[in-house]
C-alpha atoms as a PDB file:
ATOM      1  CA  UNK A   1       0.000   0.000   0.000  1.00  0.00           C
ATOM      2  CA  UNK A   2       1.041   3.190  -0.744  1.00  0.00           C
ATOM      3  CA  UNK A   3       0.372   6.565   1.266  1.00  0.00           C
ATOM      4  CA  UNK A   4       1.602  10.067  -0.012  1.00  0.00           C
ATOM      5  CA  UNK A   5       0.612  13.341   2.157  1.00  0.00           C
ATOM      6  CA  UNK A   6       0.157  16.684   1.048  1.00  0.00           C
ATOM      7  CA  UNK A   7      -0.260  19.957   2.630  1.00  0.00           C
ATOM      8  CA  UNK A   8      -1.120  22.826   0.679  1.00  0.00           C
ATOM      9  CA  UNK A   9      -2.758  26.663   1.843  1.00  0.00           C
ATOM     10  CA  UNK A  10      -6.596  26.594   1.737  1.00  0.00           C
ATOM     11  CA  UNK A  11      -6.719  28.270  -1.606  1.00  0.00           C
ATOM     12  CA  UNK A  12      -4.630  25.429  -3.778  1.00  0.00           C
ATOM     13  CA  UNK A  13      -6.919  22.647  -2.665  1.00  0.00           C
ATOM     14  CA  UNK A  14      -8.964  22.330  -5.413  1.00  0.00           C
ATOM     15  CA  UNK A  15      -5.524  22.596  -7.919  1.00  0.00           C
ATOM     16  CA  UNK A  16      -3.686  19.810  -6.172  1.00  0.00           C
ATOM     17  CA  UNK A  17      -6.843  17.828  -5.699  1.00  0.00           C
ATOM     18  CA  UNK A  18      -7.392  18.077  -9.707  1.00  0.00           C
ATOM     19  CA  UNK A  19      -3.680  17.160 -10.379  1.00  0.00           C
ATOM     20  CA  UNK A  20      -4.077  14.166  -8.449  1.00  0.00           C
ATOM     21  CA  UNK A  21      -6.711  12.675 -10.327  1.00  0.00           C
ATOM     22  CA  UNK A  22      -5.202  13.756 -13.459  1.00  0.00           C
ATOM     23  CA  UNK A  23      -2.683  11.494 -12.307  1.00  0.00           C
ATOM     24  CA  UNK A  24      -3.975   8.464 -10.919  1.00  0.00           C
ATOM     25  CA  UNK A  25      -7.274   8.445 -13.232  1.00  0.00           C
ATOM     26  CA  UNK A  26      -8.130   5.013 -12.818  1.00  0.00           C
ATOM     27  CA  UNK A  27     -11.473   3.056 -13.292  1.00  0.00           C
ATOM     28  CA  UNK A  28     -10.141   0.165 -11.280  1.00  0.00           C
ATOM     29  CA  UNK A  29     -12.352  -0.621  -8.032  1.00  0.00           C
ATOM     30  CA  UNK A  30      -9.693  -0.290  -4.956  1.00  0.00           C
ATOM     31  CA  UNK A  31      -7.928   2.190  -6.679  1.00  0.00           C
ATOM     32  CA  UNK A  32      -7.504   4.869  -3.672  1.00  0.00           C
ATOM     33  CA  UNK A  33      -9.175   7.223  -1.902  1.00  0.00           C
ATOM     34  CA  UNK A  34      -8.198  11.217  -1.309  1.00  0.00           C
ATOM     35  CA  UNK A  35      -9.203  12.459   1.865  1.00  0.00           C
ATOM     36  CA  UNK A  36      -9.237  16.156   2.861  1.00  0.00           C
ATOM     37  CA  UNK A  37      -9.135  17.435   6.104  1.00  0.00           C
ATOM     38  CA  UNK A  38      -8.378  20.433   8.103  1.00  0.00           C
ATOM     39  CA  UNK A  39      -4.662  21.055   9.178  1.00  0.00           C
ATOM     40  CA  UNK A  40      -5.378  22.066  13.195  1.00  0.00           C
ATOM     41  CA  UNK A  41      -1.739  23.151  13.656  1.00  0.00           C
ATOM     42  CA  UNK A  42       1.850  22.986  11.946  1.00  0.00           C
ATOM     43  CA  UNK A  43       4.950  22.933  14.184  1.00  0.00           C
ATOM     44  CA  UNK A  44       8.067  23.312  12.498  1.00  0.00           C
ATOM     45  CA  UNK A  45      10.827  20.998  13.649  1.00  0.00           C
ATOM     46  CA  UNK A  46      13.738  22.690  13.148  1.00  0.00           C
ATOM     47  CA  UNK A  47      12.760  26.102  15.334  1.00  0.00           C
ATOM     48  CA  UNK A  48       9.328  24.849  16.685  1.00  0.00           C
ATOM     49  CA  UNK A  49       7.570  27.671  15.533  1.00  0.00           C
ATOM     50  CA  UNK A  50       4.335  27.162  15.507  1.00  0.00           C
ATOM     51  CA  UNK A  51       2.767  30.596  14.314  1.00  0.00           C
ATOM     52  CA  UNK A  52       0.630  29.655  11.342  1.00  0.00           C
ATOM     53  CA  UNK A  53      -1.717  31.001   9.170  1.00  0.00           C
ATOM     54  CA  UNK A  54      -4.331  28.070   7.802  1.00  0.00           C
ATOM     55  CA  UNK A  55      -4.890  29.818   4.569  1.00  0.00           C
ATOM     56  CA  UNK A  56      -1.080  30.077   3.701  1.00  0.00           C
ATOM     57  CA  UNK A  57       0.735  27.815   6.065  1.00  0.00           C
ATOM     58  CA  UNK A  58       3.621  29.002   8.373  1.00  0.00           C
ATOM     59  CA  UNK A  59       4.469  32.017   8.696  1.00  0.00           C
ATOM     60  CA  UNK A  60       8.206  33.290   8.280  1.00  0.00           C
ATOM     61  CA  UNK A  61       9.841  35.351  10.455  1.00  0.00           C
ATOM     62  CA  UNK A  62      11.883  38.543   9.156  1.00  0.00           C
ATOM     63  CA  UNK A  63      15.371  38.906   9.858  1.00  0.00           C
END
């Protein structure tokens, strides 16, 4: 089985949703599933930053 996860901003959704079935058109029963759901929080690993904005993802901090 075979699992791939994306995260996009709110507004590029529908764009990578449509690129995925592009890609992986298939009539076959069993073929897969795409489930979308809410992102509650992103923590970044290398600084833990957690500041995020849904609708764009994390937000950078200025130098």
């Amino acid at each position: 089985m075979s699992v791939a996860r994306i995260g996009c901003a709110d507004v590029g959704v529908e764009d990578v949703l449509n690129v995925i079935m592009r890609s992986a058109e298939s009539t076959e029963s069993g073929a897969g599933k795409i489930w979308v759901l809410p992102v509650e929080a992103v923590v970044r690993v290398s600084t833990g930053s957690t500041r995020c904005d849904p609708a764009r993802g994390l937000i950078r901090r200025r130098a």
